[in-house]
C-alpha atoms as a PDB file:
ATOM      1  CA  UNK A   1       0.000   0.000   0.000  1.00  0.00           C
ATOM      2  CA  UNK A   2       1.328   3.490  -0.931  1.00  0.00           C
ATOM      3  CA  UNK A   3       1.631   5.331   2.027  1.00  0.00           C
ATOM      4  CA  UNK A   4       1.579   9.105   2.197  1.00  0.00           C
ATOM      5  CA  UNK A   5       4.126  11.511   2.493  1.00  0.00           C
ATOM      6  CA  UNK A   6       5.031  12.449   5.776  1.00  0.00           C
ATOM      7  CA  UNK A   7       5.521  16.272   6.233  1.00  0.00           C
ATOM      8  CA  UNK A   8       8.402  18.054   7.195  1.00  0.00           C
ATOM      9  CA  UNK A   9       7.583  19.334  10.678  1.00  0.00           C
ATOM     10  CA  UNK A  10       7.706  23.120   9.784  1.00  0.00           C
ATOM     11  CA  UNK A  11       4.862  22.374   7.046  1.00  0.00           C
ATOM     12  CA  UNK A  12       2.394  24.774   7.212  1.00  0.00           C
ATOM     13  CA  UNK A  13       0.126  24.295   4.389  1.00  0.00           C
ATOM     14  CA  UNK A  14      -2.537  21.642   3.263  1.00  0.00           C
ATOM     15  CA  UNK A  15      -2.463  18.066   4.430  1.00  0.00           C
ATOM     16  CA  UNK A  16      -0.839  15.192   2.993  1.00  0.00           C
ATOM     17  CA  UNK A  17      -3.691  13.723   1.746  1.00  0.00           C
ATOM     18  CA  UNK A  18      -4.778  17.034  -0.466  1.00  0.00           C
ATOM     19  CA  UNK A  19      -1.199  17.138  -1.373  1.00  0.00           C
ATOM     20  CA  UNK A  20      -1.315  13.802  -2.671  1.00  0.00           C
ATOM     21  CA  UNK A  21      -4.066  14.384  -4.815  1.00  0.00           C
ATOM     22  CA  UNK A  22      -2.572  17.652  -5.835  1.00  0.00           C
ATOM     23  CA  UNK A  23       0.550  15.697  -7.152  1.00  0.00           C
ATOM     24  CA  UNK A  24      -1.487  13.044  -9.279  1.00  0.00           C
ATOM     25  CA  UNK A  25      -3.163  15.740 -10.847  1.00  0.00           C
ATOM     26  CA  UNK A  26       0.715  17.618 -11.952  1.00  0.00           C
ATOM     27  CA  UNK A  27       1.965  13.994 -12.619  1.00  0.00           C
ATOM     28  CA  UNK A  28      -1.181  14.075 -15.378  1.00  0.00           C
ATOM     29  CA  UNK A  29      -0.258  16.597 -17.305  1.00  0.00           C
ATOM     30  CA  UNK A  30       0.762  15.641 -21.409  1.00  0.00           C
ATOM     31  CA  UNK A  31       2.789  18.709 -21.584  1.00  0.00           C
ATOM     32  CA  UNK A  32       5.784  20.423 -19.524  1.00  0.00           C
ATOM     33  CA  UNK A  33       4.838  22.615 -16.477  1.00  0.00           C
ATOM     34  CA  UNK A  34       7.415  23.798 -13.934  1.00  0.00           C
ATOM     35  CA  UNK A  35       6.568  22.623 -10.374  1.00  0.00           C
ATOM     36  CA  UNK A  36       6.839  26.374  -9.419  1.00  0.00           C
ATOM     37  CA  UNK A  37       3.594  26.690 -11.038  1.00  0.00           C
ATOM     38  CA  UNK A  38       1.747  24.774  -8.956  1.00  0.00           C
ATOM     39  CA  UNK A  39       3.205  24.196  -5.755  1.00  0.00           C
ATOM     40  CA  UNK A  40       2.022  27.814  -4.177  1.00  0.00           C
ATOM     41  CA  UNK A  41      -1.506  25.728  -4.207  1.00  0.00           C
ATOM     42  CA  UNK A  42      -0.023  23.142  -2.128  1.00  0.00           C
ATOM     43  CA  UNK A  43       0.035  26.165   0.603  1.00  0.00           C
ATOM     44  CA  UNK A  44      -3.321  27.976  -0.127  1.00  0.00           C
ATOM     45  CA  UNK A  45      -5.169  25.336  -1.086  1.00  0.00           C
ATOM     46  CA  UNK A  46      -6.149  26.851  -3.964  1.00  0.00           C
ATOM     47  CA  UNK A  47      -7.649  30.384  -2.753  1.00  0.00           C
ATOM     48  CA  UNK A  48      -6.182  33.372  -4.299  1.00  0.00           C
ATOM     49  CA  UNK A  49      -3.536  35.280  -2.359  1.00  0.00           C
ATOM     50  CA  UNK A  50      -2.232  38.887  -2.589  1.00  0.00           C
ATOM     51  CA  UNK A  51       1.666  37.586  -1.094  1.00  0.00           C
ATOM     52  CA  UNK A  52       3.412  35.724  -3.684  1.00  0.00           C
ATOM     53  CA  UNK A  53       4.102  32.451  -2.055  1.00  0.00           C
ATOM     54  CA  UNK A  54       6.557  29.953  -2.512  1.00  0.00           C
ATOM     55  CA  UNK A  55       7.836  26.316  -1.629  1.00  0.00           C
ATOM     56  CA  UNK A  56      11.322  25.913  -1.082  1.00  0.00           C
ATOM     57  CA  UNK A  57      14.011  24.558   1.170  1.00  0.00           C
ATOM     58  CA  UNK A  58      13.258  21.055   2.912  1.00  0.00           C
ATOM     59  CA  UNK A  59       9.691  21.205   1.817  1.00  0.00           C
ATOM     60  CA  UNK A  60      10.177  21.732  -1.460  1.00  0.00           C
ATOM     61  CA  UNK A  61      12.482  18.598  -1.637  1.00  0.00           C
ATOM     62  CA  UNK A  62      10.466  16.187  -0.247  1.00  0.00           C
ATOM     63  CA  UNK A  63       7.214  17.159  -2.127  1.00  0.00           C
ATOM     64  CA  UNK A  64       9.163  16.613  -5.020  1.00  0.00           C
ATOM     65  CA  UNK A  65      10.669  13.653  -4.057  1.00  0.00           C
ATOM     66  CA  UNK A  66       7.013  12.156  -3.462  1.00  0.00           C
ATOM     67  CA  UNK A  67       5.946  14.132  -7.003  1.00  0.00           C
ATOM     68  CA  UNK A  68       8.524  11.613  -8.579  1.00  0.00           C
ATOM     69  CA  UNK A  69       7.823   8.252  -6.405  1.00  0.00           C
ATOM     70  CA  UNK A  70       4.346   8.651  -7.791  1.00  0.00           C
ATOM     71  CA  UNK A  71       5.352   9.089 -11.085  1.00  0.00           C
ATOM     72  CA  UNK A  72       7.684   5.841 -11.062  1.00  0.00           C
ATOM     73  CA  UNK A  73       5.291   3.704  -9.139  1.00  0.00           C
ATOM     74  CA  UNK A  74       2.497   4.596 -11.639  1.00  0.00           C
ATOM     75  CA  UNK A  75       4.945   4.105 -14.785  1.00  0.00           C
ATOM     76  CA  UNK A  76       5.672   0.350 -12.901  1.00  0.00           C
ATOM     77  CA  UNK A  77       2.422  -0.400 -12.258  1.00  0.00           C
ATOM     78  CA  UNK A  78       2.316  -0.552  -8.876  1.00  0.00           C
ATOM     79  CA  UNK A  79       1.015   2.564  -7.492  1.00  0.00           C
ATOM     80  CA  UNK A  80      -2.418   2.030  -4.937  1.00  0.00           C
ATOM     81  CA  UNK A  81      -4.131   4.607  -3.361  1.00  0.00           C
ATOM     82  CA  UNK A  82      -3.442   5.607   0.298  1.00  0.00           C
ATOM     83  CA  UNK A  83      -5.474   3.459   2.264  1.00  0.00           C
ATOM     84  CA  UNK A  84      -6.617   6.945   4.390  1.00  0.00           C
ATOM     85  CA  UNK A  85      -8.003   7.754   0.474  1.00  0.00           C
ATOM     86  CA  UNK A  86      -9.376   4.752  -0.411  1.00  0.00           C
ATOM     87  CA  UNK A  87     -12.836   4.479  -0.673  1.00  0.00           C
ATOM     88  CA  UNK A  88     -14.658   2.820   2.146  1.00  0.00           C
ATOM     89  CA  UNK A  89     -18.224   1.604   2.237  1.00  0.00           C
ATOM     90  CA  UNK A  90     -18.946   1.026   5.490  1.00  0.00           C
ATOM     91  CA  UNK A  91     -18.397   5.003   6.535  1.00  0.00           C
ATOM     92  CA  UNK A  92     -18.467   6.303   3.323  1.00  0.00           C
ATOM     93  CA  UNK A  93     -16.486   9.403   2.130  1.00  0.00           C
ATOM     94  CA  UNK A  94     -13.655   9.922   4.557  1.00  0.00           C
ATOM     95  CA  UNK A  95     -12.343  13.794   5.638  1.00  0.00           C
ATOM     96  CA  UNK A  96      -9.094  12.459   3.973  1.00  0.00           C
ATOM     97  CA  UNK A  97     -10.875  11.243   0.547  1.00  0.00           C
ATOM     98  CA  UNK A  98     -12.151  14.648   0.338  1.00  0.00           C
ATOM     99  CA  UNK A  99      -8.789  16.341   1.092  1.00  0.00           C
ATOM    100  CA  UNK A 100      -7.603  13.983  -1.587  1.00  0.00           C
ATOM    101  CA  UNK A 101     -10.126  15.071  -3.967  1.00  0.00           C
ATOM    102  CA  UNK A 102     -10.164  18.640  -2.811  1.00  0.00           C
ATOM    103  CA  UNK A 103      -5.938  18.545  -4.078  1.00  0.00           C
ATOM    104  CA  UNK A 104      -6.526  17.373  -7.366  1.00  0.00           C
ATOM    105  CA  UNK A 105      -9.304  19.685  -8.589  1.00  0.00           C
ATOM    106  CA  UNK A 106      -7.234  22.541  -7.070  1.00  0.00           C
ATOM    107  CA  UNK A 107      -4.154  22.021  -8.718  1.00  0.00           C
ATOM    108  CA  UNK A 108      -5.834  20.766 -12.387  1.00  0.00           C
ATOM    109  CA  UNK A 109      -6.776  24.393 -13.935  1.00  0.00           C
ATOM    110  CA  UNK A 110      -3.132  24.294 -13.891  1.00  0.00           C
ATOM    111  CA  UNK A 111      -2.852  20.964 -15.922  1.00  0.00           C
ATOM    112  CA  UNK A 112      -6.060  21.414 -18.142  1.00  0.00           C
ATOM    113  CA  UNK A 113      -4.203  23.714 -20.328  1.00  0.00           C
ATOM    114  CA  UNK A 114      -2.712  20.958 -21.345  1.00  0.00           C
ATOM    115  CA  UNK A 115      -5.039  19.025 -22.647  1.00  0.00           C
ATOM    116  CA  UNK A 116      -6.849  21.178 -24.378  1.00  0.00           C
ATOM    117  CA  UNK A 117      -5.114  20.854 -27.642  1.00  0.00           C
ATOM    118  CA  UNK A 118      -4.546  17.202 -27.699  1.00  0.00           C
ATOM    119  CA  UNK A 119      -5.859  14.618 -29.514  1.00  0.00           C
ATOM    120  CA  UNK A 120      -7.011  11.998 -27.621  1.00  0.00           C
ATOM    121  CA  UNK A 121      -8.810   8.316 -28.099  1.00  0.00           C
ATOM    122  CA  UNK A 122     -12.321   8.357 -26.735  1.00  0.00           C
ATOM    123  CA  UNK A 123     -11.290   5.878 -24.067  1.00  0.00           C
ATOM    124  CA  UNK A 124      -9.254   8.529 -22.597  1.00  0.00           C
ATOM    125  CA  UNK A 125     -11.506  11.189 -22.970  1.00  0.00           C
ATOM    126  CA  UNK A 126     -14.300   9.451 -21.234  1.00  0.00           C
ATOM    127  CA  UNK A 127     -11.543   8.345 -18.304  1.00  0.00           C
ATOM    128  CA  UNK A 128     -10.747  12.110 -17.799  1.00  0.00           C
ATOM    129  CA  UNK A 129     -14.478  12.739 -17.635  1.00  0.00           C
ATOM    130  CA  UNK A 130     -14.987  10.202 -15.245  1.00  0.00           C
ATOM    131  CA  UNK A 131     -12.371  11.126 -13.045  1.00  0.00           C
ATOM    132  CA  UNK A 132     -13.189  14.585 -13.348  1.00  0.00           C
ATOM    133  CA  UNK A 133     -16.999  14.052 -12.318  1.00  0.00           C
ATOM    134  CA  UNK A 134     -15.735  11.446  -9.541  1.00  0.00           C
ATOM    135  CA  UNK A 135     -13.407  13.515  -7.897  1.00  0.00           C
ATOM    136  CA  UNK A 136     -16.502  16.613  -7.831  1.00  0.00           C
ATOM    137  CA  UNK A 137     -18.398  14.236  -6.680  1.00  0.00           C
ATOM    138  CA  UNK A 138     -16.284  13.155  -3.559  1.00  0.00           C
ATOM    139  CA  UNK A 139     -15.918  16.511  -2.468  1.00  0.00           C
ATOM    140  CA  UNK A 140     -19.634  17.351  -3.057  1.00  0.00           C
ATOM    141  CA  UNK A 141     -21.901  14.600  -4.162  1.00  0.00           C
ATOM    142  CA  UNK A 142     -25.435  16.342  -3.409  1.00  0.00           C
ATOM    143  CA  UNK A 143     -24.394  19.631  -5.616  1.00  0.00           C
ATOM    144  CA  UNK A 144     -22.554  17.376  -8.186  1.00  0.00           C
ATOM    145  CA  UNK A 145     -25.700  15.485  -8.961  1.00  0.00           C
ATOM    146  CA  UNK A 146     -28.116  18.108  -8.601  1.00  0.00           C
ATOM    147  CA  UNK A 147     -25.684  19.706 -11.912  1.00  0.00           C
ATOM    148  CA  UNK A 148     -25.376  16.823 -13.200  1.00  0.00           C
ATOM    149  CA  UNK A 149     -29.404  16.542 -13.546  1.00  0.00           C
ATOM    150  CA  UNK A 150     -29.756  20.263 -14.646  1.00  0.00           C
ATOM    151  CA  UNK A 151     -27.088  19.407 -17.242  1.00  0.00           C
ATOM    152  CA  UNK A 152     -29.663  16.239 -18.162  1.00  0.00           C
ATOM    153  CA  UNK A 153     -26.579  13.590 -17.653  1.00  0.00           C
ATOM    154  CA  UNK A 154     -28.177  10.386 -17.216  1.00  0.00           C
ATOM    155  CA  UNK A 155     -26.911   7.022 -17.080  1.00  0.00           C
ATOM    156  CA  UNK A 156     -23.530   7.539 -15.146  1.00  0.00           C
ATOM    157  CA  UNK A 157     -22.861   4.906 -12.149  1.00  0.00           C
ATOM    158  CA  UNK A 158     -24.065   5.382  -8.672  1.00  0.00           C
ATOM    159  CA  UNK A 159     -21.616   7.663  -7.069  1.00  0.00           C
ATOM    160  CA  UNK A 160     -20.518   4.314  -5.109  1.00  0.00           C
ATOM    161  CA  UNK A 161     -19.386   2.289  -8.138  1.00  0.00           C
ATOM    162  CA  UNK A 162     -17.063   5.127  -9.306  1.00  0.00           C
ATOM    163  CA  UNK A 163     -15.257   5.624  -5.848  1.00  0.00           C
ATOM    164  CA  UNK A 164     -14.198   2.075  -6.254  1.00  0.00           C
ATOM    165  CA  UNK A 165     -12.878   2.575  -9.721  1.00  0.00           C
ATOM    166  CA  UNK A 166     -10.850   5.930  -8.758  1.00  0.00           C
ATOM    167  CA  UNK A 167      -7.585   4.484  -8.481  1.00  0.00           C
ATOM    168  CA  UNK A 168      -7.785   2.673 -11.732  1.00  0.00           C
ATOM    169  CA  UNK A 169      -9.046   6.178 -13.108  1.00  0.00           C
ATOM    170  CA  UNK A 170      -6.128   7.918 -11.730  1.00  0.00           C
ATOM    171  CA  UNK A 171      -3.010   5.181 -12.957  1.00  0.00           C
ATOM    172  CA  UNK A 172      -5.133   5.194 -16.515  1.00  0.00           C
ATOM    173  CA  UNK A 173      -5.238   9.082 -16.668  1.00  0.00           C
ATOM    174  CA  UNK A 174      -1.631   9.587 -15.281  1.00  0.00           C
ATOM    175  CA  UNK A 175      -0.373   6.816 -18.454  1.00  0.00           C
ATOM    176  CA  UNK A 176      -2.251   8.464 -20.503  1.00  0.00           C
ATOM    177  CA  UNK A 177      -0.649  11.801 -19.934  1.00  0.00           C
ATOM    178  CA  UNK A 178       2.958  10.285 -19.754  1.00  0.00           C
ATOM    179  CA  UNK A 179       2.375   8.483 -23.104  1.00  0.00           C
ATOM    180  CA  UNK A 180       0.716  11.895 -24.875  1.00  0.00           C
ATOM    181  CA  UNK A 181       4.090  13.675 -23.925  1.00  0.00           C
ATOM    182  CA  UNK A 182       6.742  11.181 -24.370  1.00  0.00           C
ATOM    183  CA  UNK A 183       4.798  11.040 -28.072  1.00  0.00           C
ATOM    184  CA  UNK A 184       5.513  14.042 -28.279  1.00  0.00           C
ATOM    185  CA  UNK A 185       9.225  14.283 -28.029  1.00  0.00           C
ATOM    186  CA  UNK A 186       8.498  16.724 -24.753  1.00  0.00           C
ATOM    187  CA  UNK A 187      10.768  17.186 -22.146  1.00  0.00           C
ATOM    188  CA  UNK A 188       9.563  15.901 -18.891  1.00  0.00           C
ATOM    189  CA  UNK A 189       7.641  17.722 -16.226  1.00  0.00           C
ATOM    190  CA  UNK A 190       8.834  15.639 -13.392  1.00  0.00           C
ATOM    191  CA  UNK A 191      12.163  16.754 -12.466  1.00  0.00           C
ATOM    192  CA  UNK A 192      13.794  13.706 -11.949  1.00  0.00           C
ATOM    193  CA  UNK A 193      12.025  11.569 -14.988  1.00  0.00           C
ATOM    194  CA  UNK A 194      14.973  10.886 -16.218  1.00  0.00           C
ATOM    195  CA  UNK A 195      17.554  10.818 -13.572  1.00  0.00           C
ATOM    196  CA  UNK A 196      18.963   7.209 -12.793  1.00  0.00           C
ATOM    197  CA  UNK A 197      19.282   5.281  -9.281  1.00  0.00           C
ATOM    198  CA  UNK A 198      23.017   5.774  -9.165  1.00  0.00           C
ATOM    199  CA  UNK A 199      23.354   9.470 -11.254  1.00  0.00           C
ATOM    200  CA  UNK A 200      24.029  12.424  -9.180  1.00  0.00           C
ATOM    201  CA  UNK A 201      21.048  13.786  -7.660  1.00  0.00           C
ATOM    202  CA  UNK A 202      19.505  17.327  -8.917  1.00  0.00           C
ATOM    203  CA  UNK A 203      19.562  19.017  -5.961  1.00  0.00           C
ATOM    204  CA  UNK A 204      22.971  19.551  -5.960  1.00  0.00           C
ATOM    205  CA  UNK A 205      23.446  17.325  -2.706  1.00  0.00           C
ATOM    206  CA  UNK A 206      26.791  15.556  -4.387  1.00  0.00           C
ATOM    207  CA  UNK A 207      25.182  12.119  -3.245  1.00  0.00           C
ATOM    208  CA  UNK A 208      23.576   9.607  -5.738  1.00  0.00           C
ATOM    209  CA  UNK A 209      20.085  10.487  -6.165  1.00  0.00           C
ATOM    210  CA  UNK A 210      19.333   6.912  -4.435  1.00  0.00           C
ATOM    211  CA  UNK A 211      20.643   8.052  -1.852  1.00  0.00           C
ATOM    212  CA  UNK A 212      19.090  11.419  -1.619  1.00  0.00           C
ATOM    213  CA  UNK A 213      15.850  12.637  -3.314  1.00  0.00           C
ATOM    214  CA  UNK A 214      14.935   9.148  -4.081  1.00  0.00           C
ATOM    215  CA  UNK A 215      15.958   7.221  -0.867  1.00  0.00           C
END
């Protein structure tokens, strides 16, 4: 079971669990984006500030570091949900599966952009959708459906069925993304995408990155 990250003591913005929503959504983006572009959400939470904020220092490091474990469990197929995330039927939608939820909408106007232009399969576009509408749904199922039936959507799944399929949603959406930017010859928005086990790690540390950012 993925666990998630644990929080450099001086932390003092959202919770893990938003922030590891927030990172699936970056890590699901077909096109480059500096991290500095979204990692000020990771703070705020989303809501607009008037003092420029920034992550740096220890917590930028190991937010990163987690950005990237996602990344390379996903790409190895063996990335699962947080258990604190996980969808649970017996008391429903957790505080933490909303936090989760509440991460990734916040940081994906950042990572829509990037999609916009691209041509995708109708597989894909209907797992987007369905993640999309899942993850609205978690963090407010009444309003969600009462759209949803202005909108005159019928014939999705009981909210239920598609908080048991979110994980799948997420490692499909996250491939998807990877595959739609390696195609096309980008360079990578993770940081360390292409940095090996034993190179020297980016930070500038002088250890092996094995040994540093990716321990």
């Amino acid at each position: 079971m993925t666990e998630l990250m644990t929080l450099p003591a001086d932390w003092e913005g959202m919770p893990a669990a938003f922030i590891e929503g927030a990172l699936l959504a970056a890590n699901a983006n077909p096109k480059p984006l500096e991290p500095e572009t979204w990692l000020p959400v990771l703070v705020h939470g989303g809501m607009v500030e008037d003092e420029q904020i920034t992550v740096a220092g220890e917590s930028k490091k190991a937010i990163l570091n987690h950005f990237e474990m996602q990344y390379r469990y996903i790409k190895a197929g063996e990335y699962v949900l947080p258990e604190q995330v996980c969808w649970q039927e017996a008391s429903g939608v957790s505080d933490s599966m909303s936090h989760f939820a509440e991460g990734f909408l916040a940081v994906w106007p950042y990572i829509e952009p990037g999609w916009a232009d691209q041509v995708m399969s109708d597989g894909t576009m209907r797992m987007l959708s369905a993640l999309l509408t899942t993850c609205m749904l978690i963090v407010d199922e009444k309003t969600t459906l009462a759209q949803m039936k202005e909108a005159g959507v019928e014939g999705m799944p009981q909210p239920a069925e598609l908080y048991t399929q979110l994980p799948l949603m997420l490692n499909e959406v996250v491939m998807a993304a990877d595959e739609l930017q390696q195609g096309a010859a980008a360079q990578a928005v993770n940081p360390y995408k292409e940095t090996g086990r034993n190179d020297a790690c980016l930070c500038g540390s002088g250890k092996k990155f094995k040994q540093c950012c990716g321990k």
